[in-house]
N, C-alpha and C. Protein backbone atom coordinates (compact mmCIF):
# COMPACT_ATOMS: atom_id res chain seq x y z
N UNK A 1 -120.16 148.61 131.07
CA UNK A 1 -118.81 149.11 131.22
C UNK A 1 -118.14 149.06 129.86
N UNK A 2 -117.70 149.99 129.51
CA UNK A 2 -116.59 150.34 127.94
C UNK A 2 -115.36 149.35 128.26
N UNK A 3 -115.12 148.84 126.77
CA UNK A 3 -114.04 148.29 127.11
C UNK A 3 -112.57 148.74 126.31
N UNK A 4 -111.55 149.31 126.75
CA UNK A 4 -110.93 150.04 126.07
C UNK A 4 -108.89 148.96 125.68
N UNK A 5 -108.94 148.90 124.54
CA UNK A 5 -107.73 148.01 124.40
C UNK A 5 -106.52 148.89 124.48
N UNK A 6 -105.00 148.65 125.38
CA UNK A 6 -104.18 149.69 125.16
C UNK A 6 -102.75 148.83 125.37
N UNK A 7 -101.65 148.94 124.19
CA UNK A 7 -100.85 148.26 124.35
C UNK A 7 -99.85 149.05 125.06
N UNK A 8 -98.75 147.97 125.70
CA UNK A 8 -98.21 148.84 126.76
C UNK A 8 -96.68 147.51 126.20
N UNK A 9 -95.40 147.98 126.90
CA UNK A 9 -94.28 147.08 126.39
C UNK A 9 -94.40 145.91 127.77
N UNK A 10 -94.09 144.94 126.77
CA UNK A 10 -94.10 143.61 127.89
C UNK A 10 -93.11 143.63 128.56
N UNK A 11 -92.38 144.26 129.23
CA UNK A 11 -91.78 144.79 130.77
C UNK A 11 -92.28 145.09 131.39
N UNK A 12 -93.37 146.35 130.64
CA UNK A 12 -94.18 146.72 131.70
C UNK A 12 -95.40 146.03 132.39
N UNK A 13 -96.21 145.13 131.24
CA UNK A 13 -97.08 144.01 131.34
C UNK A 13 -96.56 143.13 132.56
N UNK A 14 -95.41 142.95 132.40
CA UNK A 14 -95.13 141.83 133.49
C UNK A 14 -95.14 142.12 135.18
N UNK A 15 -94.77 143.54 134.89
CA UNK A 15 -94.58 144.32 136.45
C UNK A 15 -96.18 144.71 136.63
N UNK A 16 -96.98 144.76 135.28
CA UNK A 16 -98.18 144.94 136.52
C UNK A 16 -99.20 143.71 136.39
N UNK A 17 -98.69 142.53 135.63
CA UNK A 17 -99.11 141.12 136.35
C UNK A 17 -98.38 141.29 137.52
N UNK A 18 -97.26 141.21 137.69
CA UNK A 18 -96.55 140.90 139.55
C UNK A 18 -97.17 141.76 140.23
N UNK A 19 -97.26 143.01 140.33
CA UNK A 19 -98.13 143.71 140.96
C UNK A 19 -99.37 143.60 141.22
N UNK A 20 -100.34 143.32 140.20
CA UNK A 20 -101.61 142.66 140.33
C UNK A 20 -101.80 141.47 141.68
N UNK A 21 -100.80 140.69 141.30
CA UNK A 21 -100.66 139.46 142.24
C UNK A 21 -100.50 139.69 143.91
N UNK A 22 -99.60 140.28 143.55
CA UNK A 22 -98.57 141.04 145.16
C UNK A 22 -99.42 141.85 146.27
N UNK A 23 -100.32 142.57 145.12
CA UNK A 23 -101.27 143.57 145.82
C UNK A 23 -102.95 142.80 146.15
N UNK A 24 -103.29 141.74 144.90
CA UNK A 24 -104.34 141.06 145.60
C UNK A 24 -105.71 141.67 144.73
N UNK A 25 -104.81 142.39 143.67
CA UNK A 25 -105.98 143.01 142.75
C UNK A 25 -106.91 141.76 142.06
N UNK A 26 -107.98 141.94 141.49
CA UNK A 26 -109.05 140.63 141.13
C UNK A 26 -108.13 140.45 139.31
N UNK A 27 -107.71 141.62 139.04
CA UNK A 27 -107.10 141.45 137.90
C UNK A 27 -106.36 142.59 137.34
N UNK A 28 -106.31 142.66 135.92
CA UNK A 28 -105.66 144.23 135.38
C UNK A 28 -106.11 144.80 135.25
N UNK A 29 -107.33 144.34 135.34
CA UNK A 29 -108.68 145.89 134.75
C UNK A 29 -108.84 146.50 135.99
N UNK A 30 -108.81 146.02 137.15
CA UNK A 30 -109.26 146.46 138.61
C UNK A 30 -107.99 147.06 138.80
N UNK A 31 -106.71 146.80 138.56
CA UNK A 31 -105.19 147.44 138.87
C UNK A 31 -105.17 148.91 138.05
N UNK A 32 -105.21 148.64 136.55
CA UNK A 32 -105.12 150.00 135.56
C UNK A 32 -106.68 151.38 136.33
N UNK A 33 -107.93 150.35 136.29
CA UNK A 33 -108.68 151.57 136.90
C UNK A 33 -108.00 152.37 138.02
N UNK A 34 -107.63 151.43 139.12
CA UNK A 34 -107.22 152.33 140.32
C UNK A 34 -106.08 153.36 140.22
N UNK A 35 -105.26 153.12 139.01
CA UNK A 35 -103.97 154.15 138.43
C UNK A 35 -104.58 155.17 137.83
N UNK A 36 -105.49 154.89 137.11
CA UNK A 36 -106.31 156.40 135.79
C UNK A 36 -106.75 157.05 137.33
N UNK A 37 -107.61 156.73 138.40
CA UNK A 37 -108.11 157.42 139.29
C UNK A 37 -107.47 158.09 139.82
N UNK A 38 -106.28 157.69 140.66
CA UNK A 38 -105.06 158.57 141.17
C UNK A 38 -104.31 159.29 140.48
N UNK A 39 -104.11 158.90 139.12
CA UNK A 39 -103.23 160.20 137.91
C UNK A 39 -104.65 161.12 137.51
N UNK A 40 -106.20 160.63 137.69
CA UNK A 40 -106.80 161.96 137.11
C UNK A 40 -106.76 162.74 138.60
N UNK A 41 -106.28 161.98 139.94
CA UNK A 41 -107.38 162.74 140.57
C UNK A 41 -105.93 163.80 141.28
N UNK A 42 -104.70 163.34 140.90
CA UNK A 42 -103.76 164.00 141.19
C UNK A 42 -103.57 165.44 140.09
N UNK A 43 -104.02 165.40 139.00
CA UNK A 43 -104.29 166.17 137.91
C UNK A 43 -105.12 167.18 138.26
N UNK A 44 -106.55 166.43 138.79
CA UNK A 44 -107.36 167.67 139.17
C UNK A 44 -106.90 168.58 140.33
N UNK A 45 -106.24 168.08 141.12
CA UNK A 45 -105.81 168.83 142.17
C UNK A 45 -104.82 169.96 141.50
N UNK A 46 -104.03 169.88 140.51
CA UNK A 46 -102.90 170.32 140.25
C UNK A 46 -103.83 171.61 139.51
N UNK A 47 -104.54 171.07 138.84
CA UNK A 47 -105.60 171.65 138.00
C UNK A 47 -106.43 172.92 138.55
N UNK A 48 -106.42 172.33 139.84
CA UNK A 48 -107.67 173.51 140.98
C UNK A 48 -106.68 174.57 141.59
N UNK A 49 -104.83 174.27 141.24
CA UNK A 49 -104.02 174.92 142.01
C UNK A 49 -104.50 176.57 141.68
N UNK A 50 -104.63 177.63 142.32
CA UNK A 50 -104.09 179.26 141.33
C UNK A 50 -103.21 179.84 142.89
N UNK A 51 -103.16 180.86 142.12
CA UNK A 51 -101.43 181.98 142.34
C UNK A 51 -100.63 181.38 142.95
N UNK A 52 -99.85 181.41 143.70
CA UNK A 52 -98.14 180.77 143.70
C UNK A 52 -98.35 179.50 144.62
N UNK A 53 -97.78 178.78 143.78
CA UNK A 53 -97.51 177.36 144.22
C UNK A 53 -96.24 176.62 144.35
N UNK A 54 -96.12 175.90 145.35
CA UNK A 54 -94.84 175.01 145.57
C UNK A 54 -94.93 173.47 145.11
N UNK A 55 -93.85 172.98 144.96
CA UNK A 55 -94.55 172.02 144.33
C UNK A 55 -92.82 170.67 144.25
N UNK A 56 -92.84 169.72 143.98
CA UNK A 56 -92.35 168.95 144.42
C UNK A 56 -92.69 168.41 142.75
N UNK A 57 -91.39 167.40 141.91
CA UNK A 57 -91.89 167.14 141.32
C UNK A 57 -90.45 166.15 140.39
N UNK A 58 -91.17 164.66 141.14
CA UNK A 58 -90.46 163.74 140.38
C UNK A 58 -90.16 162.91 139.06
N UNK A 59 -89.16 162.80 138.66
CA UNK A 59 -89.26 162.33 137.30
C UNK A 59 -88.39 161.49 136.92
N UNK A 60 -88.73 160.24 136.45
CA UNK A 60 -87.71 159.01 136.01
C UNK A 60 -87.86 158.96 134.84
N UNK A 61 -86.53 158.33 134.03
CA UNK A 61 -86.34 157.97 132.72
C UNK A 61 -85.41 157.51 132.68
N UNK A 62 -84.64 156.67 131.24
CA UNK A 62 -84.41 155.55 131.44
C UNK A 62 -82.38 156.30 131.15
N UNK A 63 -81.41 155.83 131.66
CA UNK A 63 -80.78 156.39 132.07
C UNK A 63 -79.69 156.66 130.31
N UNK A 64 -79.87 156.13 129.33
CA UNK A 64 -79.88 156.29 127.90
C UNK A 64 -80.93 157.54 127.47
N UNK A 65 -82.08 157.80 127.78
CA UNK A 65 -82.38 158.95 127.55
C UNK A 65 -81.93 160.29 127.08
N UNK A 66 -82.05 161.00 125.86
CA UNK A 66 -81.36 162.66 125.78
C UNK A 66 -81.48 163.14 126.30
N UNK A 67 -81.09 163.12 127.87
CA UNK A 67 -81.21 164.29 128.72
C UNK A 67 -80.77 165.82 128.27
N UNK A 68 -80.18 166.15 127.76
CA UNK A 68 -80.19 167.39 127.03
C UNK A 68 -81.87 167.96 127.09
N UNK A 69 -82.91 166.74 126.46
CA UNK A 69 -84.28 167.71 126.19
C UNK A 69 -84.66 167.65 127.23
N UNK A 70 -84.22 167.00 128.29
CA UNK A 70 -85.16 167.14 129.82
C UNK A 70 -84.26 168.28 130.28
N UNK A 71 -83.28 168.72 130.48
CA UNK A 71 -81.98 169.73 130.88
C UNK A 71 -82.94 171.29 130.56
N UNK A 72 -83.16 170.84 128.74
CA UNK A 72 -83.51 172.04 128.14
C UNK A 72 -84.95 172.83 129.10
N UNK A 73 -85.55 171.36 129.16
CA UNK A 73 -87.12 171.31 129.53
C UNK A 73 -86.77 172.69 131.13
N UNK A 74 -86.19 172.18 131.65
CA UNK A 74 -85.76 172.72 133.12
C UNK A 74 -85.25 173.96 132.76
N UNK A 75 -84.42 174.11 131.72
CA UNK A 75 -83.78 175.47 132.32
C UNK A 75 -85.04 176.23 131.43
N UNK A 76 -86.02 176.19 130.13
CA UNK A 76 -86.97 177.07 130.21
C UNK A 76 -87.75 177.38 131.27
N UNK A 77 -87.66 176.82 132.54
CA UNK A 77 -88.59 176.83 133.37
C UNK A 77 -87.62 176.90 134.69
N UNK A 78 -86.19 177.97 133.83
CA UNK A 78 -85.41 178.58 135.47
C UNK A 78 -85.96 179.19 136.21
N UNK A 79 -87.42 179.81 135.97
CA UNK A 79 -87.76 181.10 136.91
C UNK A 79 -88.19 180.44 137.96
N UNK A 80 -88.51 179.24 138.15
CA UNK A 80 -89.61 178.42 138.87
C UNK A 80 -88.36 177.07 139.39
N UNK A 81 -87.73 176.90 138.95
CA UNK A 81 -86.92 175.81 139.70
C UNK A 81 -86.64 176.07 140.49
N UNK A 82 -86.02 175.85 141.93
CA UNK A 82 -85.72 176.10 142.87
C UNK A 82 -84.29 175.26 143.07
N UNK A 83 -84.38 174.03 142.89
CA UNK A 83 -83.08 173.45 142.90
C UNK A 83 -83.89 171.62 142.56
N UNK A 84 -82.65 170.99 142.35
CA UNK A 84 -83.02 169.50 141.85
C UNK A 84 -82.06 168.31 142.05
N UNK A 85 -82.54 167.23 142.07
CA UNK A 85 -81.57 166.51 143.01
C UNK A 85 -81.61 165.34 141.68
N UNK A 86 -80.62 164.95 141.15
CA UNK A 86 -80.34 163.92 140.15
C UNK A 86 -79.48 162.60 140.87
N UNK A 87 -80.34 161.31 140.61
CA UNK A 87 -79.62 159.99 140.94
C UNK A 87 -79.24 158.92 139.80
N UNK A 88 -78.86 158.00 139.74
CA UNK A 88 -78.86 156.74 139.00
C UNK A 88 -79.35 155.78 139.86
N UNK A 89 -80.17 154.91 139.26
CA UNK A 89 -80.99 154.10 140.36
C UNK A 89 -81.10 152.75 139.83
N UNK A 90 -81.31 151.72 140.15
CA UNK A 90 -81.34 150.42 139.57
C UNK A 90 -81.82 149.88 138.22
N UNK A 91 -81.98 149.25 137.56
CA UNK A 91 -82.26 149.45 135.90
C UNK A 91 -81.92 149.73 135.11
N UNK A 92 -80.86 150.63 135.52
CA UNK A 92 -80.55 151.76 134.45
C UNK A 92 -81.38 153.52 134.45
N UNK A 93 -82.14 153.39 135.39
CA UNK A 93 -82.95 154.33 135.44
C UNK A 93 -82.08 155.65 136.37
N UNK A 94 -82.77 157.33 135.83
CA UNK A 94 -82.13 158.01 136.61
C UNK A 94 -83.96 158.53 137.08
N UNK A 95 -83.21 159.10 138.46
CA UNK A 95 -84.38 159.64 139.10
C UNK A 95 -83.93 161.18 139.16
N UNK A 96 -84.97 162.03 139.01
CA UNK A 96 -85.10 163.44 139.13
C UNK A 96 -85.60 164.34 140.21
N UNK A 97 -85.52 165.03 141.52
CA UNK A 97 -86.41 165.12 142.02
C UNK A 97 -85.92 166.78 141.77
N UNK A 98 -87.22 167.30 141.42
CA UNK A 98 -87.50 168.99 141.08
C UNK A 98 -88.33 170.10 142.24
N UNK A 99 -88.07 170.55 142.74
CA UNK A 99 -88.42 171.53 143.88
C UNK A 99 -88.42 173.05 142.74
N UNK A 100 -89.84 172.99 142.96
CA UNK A 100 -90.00 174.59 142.21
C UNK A 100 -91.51 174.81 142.72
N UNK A 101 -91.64 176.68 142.45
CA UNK A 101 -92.27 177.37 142.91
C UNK A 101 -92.51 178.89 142.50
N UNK A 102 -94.06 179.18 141.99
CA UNK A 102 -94.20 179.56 141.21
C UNK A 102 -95.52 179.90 140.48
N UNK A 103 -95.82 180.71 139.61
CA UNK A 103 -97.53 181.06 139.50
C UNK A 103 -98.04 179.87 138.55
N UNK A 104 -99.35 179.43 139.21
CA UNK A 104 -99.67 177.54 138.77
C UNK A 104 -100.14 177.57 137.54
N UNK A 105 -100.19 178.27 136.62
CA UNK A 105 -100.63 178.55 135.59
C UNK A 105 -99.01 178.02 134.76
N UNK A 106 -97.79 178.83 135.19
CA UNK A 106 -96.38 178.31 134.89
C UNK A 106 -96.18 177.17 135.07
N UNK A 107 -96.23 176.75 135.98
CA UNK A 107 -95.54 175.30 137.18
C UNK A 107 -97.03 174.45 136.12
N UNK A 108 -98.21 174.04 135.82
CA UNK A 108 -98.87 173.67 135.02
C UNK A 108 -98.35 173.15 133.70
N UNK A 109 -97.62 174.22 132.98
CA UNK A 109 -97.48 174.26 131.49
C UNK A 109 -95.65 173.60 131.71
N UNK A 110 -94.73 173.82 133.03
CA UNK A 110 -93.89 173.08 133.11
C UNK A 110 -93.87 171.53 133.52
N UNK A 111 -94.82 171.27 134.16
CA UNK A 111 -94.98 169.68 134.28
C UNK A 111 -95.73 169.03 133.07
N UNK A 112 -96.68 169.70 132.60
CA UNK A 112 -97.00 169.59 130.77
C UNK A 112 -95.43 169.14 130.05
N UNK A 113 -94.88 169.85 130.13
CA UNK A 113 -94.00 169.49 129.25
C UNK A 113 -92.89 168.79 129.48
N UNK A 114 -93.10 167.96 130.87
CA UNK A 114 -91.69 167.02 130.62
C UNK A 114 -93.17 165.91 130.98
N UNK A 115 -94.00 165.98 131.24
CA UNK A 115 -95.22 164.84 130.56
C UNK A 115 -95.08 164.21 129.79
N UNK A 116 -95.52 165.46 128.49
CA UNK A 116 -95.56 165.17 127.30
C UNK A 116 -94.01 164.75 126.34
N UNK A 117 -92.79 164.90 127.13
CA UNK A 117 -91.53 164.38 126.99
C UNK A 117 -91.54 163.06 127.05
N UNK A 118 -91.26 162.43 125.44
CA UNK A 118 -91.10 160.66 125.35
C UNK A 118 -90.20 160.01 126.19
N UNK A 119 -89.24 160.84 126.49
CA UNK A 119 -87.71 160.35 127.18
C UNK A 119 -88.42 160.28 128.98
N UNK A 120 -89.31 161.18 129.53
CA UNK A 120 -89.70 160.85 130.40
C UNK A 120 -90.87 159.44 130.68
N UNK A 121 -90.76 158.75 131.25
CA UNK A 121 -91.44 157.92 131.58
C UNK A 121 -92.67 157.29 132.86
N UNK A 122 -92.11 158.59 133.39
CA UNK A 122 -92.97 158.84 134.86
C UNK A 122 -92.58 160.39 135.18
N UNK A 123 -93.97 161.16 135.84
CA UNK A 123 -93.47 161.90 136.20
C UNK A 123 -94.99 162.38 137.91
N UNK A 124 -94.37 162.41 138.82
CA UNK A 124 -95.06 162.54 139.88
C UNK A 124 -94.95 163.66 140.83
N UNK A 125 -96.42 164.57 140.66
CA UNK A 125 -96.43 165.79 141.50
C UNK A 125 -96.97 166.08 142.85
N UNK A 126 -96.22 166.76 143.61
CA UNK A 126 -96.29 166.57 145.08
C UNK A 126 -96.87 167.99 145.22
N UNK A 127 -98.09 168.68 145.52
CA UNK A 127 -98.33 170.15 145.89
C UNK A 127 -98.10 170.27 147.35
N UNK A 128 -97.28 171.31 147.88
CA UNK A 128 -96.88 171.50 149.15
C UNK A 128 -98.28 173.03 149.86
């Protein structure tokens, strides 16, 4: 088995020691595998999507964030939004939830890019 080193901020370290614990995992290596599996295997699905797709698609960040570049992120990708529901949520965190629909090749290269958005910190896709 490869062994791969990856630093992560000790907030987050701590929530997935508690988690580790809570859930009964043998450790972090057994916790982080079971996350890469469900983000690749939610990927491939998104991946296998073609012609028009619906799609569901949540996104947290931290409520200091430039939302402006997540704003921007959305309205390049007016053709396909459908509508979106914005909260403030405990932490400081805001939650995003995005309802769009659209050819998956688009809806692809729009969840790409609030991904690849630093200010985002999670982002989770629902195919309907």
């Amino acid at each position: 088995m490869g062994i791969v080193s990856v630093s992560i901020p000790k907030s987050l370290l701590e929530e997935v020691d508690r988690y580790t614990r809570e859930q009964g995992f043998a450790n972090r290596s057994e916790i982080i595998r079971q996350a890469l599996r469900a983000y690749m295997s939610e990927g491939k699905r998104l991946g296998e999507a073609r012609g028009e797709i619906t799609a569901t698609i949540t996104t947290i960040y931290h409520k200091g964030a430039r939302t402006g570049q997540i704003a921007d992120i959305q309205h390049s990708y007016s053709d396909i939004v459908l509508t979106f529901l914005h909260t403030h949520v405990e932490k400081g965190y805001c939650i995003e939830i995005i309802v769009a629909r659209g050819d998956s090749q688009v809806m692809k290269k729009f969840i790409s890019a609030l991904k690849s958005n630093k200010q985002v910190s999670e982002v989770k896709v629902t195919l309907l």
